[in-house]
Protein backbone atom coordinates (compact mmCIF):
# COMPACT_ATOMS: atom_id res chain seq x y z
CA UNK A 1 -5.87 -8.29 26.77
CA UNK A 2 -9.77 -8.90 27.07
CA UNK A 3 -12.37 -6.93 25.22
CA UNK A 4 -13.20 -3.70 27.48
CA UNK A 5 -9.29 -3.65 27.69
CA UNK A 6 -8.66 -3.56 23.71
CA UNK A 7 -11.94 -1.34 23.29
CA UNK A 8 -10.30 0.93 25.49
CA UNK A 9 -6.93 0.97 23.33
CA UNK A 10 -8.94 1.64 20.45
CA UNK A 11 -11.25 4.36 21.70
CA UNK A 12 -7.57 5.98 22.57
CA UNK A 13 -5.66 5.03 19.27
CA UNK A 14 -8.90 6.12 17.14
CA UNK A 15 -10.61 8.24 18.58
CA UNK A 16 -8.03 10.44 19.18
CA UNK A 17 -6.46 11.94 15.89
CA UNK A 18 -2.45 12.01 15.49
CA UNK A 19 -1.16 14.63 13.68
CA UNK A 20 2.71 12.83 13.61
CA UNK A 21 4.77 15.24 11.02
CA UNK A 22 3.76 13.70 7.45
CA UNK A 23 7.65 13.34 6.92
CA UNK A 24 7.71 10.20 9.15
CA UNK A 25 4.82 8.83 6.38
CA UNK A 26 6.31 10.17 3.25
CA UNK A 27 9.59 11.07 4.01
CA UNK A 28 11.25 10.44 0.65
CA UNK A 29 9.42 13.54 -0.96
CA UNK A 30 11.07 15.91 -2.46
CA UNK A 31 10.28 19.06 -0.25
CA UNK A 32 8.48 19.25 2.91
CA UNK A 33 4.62 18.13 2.85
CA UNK A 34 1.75 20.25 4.20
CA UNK A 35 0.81 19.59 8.09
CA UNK A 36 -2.71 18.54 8.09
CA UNK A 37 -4.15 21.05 11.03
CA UNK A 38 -6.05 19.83 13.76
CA UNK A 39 -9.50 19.46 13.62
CA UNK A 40 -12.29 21.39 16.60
CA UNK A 41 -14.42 19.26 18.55
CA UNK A 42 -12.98 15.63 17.78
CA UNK A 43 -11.23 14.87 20.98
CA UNK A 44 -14.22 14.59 23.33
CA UNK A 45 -15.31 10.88 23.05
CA UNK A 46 -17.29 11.36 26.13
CA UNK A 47 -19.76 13.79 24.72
CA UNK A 48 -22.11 14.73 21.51
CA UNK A 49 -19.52 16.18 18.49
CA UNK A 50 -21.89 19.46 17.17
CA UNK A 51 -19.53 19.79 14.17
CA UNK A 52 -19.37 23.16 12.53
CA UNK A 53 -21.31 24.00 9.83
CA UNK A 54 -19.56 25.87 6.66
CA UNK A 55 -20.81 26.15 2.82
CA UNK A 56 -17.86 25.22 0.68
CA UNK A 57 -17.93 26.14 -3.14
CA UNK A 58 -17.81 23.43 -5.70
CA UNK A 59 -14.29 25.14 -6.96
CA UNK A 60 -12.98 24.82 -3.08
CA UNK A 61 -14.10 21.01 -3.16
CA UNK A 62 -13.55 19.73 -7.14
CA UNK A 63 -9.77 18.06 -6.90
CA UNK A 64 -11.07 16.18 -3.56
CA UNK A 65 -13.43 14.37 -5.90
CA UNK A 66 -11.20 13.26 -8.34
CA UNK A 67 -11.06 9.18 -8.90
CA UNK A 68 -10.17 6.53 -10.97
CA UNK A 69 -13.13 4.28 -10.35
CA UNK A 70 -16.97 5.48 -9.98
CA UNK A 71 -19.30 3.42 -7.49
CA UNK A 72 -20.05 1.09 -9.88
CA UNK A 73 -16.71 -0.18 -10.04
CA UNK A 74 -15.27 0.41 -7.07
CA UNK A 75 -17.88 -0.47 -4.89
CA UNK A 76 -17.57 2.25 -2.36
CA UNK A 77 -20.76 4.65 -2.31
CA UNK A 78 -20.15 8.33 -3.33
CA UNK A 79 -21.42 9.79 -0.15
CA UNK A 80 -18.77 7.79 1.66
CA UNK A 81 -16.91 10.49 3.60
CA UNK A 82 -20.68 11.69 4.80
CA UNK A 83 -19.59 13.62 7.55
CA UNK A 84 -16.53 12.84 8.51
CA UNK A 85 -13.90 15.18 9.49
CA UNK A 86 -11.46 16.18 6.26
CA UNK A 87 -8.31 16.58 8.58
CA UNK A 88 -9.15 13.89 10.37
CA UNK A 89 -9.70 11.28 7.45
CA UNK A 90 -6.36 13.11 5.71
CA UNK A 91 -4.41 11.88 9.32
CA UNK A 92 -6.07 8.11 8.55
CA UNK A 93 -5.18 7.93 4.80
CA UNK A 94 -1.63 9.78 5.26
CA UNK A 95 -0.57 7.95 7.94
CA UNK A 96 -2.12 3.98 6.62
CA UNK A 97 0.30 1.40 7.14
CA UNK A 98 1.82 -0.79 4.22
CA UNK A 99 2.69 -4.30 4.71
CA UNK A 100 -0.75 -5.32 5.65
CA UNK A 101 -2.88 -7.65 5.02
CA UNK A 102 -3.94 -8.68 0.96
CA UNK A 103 -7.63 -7.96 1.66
CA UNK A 104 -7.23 -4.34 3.93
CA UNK A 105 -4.41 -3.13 1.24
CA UNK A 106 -7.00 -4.08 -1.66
CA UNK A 107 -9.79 -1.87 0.51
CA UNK A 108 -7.41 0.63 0.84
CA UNK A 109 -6.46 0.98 -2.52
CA UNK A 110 -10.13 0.97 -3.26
CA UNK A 111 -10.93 3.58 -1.38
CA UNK A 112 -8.38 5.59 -2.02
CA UNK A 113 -9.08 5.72 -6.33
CA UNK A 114 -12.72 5.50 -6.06
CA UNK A 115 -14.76 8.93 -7.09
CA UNK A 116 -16.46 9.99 -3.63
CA UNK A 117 -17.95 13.03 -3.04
CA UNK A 118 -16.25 15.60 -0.41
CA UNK A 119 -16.96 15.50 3.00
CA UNK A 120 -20.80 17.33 3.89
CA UNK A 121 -18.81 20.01 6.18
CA UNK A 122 -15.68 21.81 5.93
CA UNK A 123 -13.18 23.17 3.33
CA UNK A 124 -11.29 20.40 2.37
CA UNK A 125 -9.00 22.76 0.66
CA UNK A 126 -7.84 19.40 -2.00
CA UNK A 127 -6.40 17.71 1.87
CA UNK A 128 -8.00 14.50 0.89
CA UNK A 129 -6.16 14.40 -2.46
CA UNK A 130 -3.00 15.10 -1.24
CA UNK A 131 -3.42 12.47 1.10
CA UNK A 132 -4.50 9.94 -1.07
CA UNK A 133 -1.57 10.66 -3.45
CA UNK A 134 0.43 10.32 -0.39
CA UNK A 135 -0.86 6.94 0.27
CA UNK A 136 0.09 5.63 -2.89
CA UNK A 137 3.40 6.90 -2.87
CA UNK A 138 4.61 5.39 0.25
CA UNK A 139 2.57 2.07 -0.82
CA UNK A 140 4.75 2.76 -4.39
CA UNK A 141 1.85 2.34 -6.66
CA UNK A 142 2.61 5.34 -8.82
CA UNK A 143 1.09 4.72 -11.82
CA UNK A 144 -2.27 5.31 -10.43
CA UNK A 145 -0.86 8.12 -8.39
CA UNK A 146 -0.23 9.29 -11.80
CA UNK A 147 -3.37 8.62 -13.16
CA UNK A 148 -5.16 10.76 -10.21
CA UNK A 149 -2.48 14.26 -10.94
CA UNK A 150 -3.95 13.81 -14.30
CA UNK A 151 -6.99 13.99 -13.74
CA UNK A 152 -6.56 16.56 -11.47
CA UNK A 153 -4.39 18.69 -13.12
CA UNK A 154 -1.27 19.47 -11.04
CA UNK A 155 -1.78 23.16 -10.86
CA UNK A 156 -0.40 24.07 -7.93
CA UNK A 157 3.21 23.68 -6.07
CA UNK A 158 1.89 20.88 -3.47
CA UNK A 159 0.21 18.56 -6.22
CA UNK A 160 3.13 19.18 -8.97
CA UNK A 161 5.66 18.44 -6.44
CA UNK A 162 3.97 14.86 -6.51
CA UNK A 163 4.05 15.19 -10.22
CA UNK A 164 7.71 15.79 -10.31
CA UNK A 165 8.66 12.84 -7.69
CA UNK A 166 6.09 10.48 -9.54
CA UNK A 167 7.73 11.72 -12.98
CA UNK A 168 11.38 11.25 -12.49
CA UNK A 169 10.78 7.33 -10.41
CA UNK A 170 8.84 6.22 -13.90
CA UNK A 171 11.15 7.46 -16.06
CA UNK A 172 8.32 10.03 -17.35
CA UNK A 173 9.82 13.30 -16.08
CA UNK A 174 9.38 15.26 -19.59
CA UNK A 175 6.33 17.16 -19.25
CA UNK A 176 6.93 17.79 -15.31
CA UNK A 177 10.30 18.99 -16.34
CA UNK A 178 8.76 21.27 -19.48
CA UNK A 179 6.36 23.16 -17.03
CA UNK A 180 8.88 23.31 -13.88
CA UNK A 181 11.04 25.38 -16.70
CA UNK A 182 8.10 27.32 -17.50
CA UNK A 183 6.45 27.96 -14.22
CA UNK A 184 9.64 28.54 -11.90
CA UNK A 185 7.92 28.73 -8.63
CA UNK A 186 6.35 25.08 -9.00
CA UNK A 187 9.65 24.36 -8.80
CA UNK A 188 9.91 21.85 -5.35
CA UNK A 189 13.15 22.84 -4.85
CA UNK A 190 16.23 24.45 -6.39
CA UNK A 191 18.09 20.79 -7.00
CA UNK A 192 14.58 20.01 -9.25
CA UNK A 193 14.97 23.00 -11.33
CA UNK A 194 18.94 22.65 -11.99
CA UNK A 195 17.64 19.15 -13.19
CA UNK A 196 15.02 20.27 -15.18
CA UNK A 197 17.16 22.54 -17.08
CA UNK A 198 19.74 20.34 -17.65
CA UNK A 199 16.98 17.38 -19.30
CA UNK A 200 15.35 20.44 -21.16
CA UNK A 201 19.40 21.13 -22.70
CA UNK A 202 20.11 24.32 -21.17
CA UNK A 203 23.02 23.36 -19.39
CA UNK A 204 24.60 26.91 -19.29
CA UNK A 205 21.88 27.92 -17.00
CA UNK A 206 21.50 24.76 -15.44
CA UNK A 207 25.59 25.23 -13.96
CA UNK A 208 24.28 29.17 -13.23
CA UNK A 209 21.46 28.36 -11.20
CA UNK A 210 23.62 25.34 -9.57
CA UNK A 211 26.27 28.07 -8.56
CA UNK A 212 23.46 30.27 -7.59
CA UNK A 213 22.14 27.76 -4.85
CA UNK A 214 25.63 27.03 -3.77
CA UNK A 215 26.60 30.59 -3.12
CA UNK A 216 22.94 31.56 -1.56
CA UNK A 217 23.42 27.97 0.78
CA UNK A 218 20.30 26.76 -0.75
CA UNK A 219 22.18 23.75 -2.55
CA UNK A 220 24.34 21.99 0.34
CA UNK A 221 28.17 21.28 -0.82
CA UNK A 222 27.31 17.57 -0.78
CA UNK A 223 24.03 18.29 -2.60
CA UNK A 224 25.92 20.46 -4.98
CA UNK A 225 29.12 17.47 -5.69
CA UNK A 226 26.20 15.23 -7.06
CA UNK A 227 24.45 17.56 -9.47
CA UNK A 228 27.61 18.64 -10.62
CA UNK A 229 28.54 15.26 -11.55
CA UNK A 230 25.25 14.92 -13.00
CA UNK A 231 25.86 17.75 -15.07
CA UNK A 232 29.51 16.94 -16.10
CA UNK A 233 30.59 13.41 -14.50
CA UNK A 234 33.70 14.00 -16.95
CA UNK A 235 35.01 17.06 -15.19
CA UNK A 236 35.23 15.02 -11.80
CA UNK A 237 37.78 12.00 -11.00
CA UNK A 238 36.74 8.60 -11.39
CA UNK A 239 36.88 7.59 -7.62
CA UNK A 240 35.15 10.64 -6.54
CA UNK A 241 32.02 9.49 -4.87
CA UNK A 242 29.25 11.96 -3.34
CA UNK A 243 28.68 10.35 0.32
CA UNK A 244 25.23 8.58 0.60
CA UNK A 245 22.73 11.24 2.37
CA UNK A 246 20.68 9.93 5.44
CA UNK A 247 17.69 10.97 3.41
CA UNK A 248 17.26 10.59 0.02
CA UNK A 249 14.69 11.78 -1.95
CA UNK A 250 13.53 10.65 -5.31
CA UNK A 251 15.84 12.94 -7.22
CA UNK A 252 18.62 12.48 -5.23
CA UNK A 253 18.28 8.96 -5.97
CA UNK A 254 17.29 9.02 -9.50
CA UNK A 255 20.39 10.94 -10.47
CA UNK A 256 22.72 8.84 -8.22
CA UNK A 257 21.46 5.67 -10.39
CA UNK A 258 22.02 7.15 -13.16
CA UNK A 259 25.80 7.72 -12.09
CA UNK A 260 25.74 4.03 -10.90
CA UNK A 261 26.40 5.12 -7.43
CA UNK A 262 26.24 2.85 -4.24
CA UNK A 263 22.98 2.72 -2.36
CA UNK A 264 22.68 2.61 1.20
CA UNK A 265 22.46 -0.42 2.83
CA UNK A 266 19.14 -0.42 4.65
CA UNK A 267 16.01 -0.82 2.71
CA UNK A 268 14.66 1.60 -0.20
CA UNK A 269 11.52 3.26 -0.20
CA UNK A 270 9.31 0.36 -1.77
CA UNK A 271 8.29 3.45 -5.08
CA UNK A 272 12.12 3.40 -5.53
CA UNK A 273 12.24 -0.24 -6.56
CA UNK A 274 10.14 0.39 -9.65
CA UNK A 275 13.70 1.97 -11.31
CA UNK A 276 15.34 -1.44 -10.54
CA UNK A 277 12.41 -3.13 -13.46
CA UNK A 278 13.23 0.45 -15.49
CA UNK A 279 16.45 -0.28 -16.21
CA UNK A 280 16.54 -3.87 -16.14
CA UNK A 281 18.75 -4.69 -13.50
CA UNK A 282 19.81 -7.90 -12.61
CA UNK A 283 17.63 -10.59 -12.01
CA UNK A 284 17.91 -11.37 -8.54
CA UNK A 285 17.46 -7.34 -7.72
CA UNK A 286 14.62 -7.44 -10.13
CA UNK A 287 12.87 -10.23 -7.94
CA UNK A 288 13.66 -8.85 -4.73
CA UNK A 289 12.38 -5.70 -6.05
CA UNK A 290 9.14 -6.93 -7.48
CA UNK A 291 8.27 -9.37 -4.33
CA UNK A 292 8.22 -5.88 -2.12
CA UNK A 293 6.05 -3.98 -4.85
CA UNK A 294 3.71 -7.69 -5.40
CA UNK A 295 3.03 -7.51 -1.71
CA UNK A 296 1.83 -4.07 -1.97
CA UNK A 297 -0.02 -4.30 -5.15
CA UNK A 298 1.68 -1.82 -6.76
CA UNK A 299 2.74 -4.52 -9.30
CA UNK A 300 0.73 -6.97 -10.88
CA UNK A 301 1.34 -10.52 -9.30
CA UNK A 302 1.88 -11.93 -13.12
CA UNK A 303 4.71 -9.84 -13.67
CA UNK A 304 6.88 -11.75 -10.88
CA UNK A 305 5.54 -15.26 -11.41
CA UNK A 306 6.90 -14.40 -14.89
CA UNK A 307 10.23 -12.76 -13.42
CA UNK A 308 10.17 -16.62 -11.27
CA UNK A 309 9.97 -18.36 -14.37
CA UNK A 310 12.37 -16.39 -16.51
CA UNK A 311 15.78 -18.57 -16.31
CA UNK A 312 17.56 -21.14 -14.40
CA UNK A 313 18.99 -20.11 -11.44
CA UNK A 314 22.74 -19.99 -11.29
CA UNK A 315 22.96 -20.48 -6.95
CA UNK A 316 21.07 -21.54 -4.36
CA UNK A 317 19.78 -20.34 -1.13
CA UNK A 318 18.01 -17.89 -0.47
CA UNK A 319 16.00 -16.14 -3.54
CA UNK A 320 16.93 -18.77 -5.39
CA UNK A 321 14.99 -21.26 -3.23
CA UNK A 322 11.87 -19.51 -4.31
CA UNK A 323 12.54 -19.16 -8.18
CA UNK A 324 13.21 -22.80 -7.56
CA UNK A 325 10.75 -23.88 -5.86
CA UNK A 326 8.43 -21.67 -7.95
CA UNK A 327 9.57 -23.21 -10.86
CA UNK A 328 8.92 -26.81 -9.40
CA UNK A 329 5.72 -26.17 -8.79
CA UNK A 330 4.46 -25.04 -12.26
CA UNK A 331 6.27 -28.00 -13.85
CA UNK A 332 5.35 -30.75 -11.17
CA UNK A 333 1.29 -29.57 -12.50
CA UNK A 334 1.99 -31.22 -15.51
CA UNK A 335 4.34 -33.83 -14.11
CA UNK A 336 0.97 -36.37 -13.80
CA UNK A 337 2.61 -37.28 -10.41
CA UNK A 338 0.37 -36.36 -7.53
CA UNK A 339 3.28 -37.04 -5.55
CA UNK A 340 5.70 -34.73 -7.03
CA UNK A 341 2.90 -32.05 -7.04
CA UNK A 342 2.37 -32.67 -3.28
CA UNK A 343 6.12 -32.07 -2.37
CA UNK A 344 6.63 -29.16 -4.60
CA UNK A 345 3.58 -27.63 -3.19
CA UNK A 346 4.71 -27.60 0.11
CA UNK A 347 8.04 -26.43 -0.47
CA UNK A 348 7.30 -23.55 -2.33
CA UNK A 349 3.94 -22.46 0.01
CA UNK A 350 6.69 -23.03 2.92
CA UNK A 351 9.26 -20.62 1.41
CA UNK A 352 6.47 -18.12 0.07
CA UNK A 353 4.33 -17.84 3.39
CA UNK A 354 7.42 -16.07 5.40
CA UNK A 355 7.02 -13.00 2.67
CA UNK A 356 3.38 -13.30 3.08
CA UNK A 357 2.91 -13.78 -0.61
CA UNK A 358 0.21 -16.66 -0.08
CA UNK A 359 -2.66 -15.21 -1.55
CA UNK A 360 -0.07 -14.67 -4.47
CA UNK A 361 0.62 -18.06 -4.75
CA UNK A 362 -3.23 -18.93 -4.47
CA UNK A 363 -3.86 -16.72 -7.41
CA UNK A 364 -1.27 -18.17 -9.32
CA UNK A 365 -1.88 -22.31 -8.19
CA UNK A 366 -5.28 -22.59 -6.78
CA UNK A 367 -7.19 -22.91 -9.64
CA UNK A 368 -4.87 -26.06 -10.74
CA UNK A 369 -4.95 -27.76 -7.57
CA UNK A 370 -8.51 -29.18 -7.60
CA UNK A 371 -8.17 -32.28 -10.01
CA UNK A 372 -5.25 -33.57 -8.36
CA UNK A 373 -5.38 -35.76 -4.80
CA UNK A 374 -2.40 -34.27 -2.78
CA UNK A 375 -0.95 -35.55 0.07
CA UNK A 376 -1.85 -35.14 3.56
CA UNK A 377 0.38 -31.98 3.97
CA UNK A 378 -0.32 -30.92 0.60
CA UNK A 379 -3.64 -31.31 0.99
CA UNK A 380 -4.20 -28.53 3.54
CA UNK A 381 -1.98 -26.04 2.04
CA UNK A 382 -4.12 -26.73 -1.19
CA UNK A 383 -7.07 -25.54 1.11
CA UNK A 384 -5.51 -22.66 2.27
CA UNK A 385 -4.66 -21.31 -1.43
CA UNK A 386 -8.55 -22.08 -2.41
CA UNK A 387 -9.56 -20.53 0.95
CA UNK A 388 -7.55 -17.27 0.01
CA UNK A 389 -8.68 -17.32 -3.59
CA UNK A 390 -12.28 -15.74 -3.91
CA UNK A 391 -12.38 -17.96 -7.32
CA UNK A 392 -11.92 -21.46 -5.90
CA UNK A 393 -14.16 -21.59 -2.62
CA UNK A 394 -15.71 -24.66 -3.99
CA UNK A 395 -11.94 -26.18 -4.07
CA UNK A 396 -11.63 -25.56 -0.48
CA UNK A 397 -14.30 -27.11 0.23
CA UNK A 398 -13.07 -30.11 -1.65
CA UNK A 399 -9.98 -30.29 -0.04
CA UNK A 400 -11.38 -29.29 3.24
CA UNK A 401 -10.62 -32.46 6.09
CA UNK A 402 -12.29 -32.71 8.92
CA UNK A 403 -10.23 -30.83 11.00
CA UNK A 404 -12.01 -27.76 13.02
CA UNK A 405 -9.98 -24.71 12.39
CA UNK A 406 -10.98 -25.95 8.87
CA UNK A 407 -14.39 -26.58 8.54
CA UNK A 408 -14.43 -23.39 10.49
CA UNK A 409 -13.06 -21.63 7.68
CA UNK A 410 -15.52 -23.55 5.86
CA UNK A 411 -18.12 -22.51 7.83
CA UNK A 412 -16.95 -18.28 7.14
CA UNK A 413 -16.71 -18.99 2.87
CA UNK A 414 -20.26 -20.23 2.91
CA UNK A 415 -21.41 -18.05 4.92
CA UNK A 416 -23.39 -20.49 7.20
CA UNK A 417 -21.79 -19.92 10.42
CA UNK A 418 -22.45 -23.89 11.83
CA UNK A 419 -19.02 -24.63 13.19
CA UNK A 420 -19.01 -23.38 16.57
CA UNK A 421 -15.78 -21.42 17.23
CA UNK A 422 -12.92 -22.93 19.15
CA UNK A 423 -10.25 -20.41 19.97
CA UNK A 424 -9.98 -16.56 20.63
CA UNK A 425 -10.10 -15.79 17.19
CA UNK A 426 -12.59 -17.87 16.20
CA UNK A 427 -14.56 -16.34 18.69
CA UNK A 428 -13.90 -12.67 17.31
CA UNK A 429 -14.09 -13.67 13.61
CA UNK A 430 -17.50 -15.53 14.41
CA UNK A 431 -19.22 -12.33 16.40
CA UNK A 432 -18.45 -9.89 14.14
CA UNK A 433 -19.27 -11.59 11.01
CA UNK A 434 -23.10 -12.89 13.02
CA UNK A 435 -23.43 -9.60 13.94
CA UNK A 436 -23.01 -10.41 17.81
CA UNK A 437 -20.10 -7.79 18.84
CA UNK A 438 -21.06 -5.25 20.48
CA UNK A 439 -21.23 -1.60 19.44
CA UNK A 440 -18.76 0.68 19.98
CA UNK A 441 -18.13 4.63 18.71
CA UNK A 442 -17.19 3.50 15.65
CA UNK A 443 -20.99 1.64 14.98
CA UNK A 444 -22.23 5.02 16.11
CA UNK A 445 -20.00 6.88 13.77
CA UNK A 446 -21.65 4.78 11.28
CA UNK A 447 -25.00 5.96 12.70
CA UNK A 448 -24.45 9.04 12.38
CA UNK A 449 -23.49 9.51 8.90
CA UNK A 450 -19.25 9.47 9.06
CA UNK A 451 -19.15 5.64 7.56
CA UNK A 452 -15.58 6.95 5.64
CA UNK A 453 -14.35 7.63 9.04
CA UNK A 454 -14.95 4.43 10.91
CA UNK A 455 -13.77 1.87 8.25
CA UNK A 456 -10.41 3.82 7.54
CA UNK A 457 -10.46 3.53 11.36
CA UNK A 458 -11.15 -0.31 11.27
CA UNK A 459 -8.96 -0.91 8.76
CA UNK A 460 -5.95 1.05 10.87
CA UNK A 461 -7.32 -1.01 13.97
CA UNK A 462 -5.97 -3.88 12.17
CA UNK A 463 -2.49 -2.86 11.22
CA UNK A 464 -0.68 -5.48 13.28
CA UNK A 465 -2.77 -8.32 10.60
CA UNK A 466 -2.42 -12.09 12.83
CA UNK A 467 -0.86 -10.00 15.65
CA UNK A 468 -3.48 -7.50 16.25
CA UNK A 469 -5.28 -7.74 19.49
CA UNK A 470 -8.31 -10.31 19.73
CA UNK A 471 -10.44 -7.91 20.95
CA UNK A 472 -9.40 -5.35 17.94
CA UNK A 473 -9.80 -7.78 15.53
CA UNK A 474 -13.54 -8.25 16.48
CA UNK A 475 -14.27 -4.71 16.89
CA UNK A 476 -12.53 -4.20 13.06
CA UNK A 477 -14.24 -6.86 11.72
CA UNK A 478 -17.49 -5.61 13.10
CA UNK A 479 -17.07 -2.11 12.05
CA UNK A 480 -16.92 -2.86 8.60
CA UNK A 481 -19.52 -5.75 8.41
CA UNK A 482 -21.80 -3.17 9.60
CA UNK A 483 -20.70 -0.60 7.34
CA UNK A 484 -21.91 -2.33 4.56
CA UNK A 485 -18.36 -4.44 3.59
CA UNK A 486 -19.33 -7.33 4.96
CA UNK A 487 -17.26 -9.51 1.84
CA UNK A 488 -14.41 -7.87 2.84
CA UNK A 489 -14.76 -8.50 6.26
CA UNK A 490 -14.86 -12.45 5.62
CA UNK A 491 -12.44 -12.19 3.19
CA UNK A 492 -10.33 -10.32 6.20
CA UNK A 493 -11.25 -12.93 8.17
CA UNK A 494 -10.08 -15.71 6.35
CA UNK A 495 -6.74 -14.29 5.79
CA UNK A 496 -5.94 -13.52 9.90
CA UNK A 497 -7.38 -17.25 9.84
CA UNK A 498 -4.83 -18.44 8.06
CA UNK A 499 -1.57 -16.32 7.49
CA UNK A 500 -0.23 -17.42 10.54
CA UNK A 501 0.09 -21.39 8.96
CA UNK A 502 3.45 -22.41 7.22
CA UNK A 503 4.93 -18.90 7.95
């Protein structure tokens, strides 16, 4: 696809809001999410937007602004959102995908816990909250999803309903449970409440509101087998087994755990996995668990070099290979053998790069690498770890041969721009970062004061990571290295340079 082709896809895939039902984004909640509601005079790209004007009370406004991390630290400027379009920017955060790349889920995550003041127009009606909590929930970082109901104060039915799922996946569900008991109509559903009661110790009126829901067909019979069990797993027979639901939702799963129930066999929800570290599982699941949560940053990557490191593994093949190879690697660093460093290296970059856990591995080995002379092969994985590590440029230049695509790279960490570009991408990567690309409506959303709106856009733009569109890729890139994140748009840069080697 050439440029005015892919400018065209994204002028139809931006600038166009989808409202898709927030299920389909969140679907593991535990009752059914608000629908964001279309937004007036955002469809016409052709013409002028005259947005409407409305004065919104500080009370109206006051959860919106809620963050973890003030300008200082987070780097993104209070007045952010400007005037960008609440529904809108809740359809952008809402709907963000996960599995992307290390540098757009870090801006992402940024974003979403940074202290920014509410949009200039509009009653935002806490829609950018919700949305943000619902961002971390899918990407299963729910200790700062925590963090942010805190600060909040969940004080109404849509934010404690986060509470409650949050609670019960980290084990914390105590005070959510005390106030659900106290405040019956924050309860998310009837199943929450017979839950609540029995954790509080009123089972008597735990079983009556259980028999309630059954009788009123608010508690389906399948729905009403498991909390039964959960109540009284003595009353039933040992080979009775509630049947697996096509949907489960935290509390359906947290109480199925704790009756040691099967799972299904497709994938959890990646905030699910978090119970697998809970309860110490064993320590393959733990692993698998903690590469998914590692890739979103919702765990820190020290925790699973240390789960790599923890014992010798008892098969081969599959995860194994990588707690192997892992384990290779941090002994062959004090081996003394260049040699054996060199081949352990490249087998565990080789077996890590398919889960897209390089810039893992960089943080972890990078630093090491630069008083040792590697092989050949080694050698350029060793500059693609200090390429992806924003503390060892200088060792990627060191390692750096004279290869193009390489001193190209070179040419994006120093910021000097000499190596003329070679390919497609190079092309892309080197206009937007020189400032070359042309504009599009998402520079003049910039222009005119909705900078929140175009880099969640950009950042969207660039779901696909390697396999995004050329032409996307430079308009992305552009957007935000005019918006004033023009780091993060090298650092971007370097990674769709180089995810796509060893994978």
């Amino acid at each position: 696809m050439n440029s005015k082709a892919a400018l065209l896809v994204t002028l139809i895939t931006v600038g166009f809001p989808t409202y898709a039902d927030p299920l389909s984004a969140v679907d593991w909640l535990s009752d059914i999410l608000e629908t964001p509601q279309a937004s007036d005079g955002i469809n016409d790209l052709t013409g002028v937007v005259i947005e409407p004007v409305e004065t919104t009370r500080l009370s109206d406004v006051q959860k919106d602004t809620v963050g973890l991390f003030p300008e200082q630290i987070s780097g993104i400027p209070a007045d952010f959102w400007g005037n960008s379009d609440p529904a809108r920017l809740a359809s952008l955060i809402r709907n963000a995908p996960t599995g992307q790349l290390p540098e757009i889920t870090a801006l992402w995550r940024r974003i979403i816990l940074a202290e920014i003041n509410p949009p200039a127009f509009g009653n935002t009606n806490d829609v950018l909250l919700l949305a943000r909590l619902d961002n971390l929930l899918t990407a299963g970082d729910l200790d700062p999803a925590e963090a942010l109901l805190k600060a909040a104060d969940a004080s109404n039915p849509q934010l404690f309903r986060r509470w409650f799922d949050v609670s019960i996946l980290t084990q914390r569900a105590d005070n959510a449970c005390k106030r659900m008991v106290s405040t019956p109509n924050f309860a998310p559903t009837l199943h929450a409440r017979v839950f609540c009661l029995a954790r509080s110790g009123d089972w008597g009126a735990a079983s009556v509101t259980l028999s309630t829901g059954k009788a009123l067909g608010e508690i389906s019979p399948q729905d009403a087998l498991l909390l039964g069990m959960f109540l009284d797993p003595e009353a039933f027979d040992s080979d009775t087994t509630p049947p697996i639901p096509s949907k489960l939702t935290p509390l359906t799963f947290v109480m199925r755990e704790a009756l040691a129930l099967p799972r299904p066999s497709q994938s959890l929800p990646v905030a699910f996995l978090h119970m697998d570290l809970q309860n110490k599982a064993g320590w393959k699941q733990r692993i698998i668990s903690s590469e998914r949560l590692v890739a979103e940053q919702a765990l820190s990557p020290i925790a699973l070099l240390d789960l790599y490191l923890e014992g010798s593994p008892s098969a081969s093949g599959g995860v194994w290979e990588r707690v192997s190879a892992i384990q290779n690697l941090n002994e062959a660093l004090g081996s003394g053998s260049d040699d054996i460093l060199s081949k352990a290296l490249t087998d565990a970059y080789n077996l890590m790069a398919p889960l897209s856990l390089q810039s893992v591995l960089a943080e972890w080995f990078a630093q090491a690498l630069s008083d040792h002379t590697l092989s050949t092969e080694a050698k350029s994985i060793g500059f693609i770890l200090a390429a992806l590590n924003p503390n060892t440029l200088n060792t990627a230049q060191l390692f750096a041969s004279t290869n193009q695509s390489e001193q190209f790279i070179v040419s994006c960490v120093t910021e000097s721009y000499t190596v003329p570009p070679k390919d497609n991408l190079q092309v892309a990567v080197f206009n937007a970062l020189t400032g070359l690309s042309p504009k599009t409506i998402l520079h003049q959303d910039i222009e005119d004061g909705r900078l929140g709106q175009a880099v969640l856009s950009a950042l969207t733009i660039l779901k696909d990571g390697p396999e995004t569109d050329i032409g996307d890729i430079e308009i992305a890139l552009s957007v935000l290295s005019y918006g004033g994140f023009k780091e993060e748009a090298e650092r971007i840069a370097i990674q769709l340079l180089t995810y796509g080697k060893g994978a």
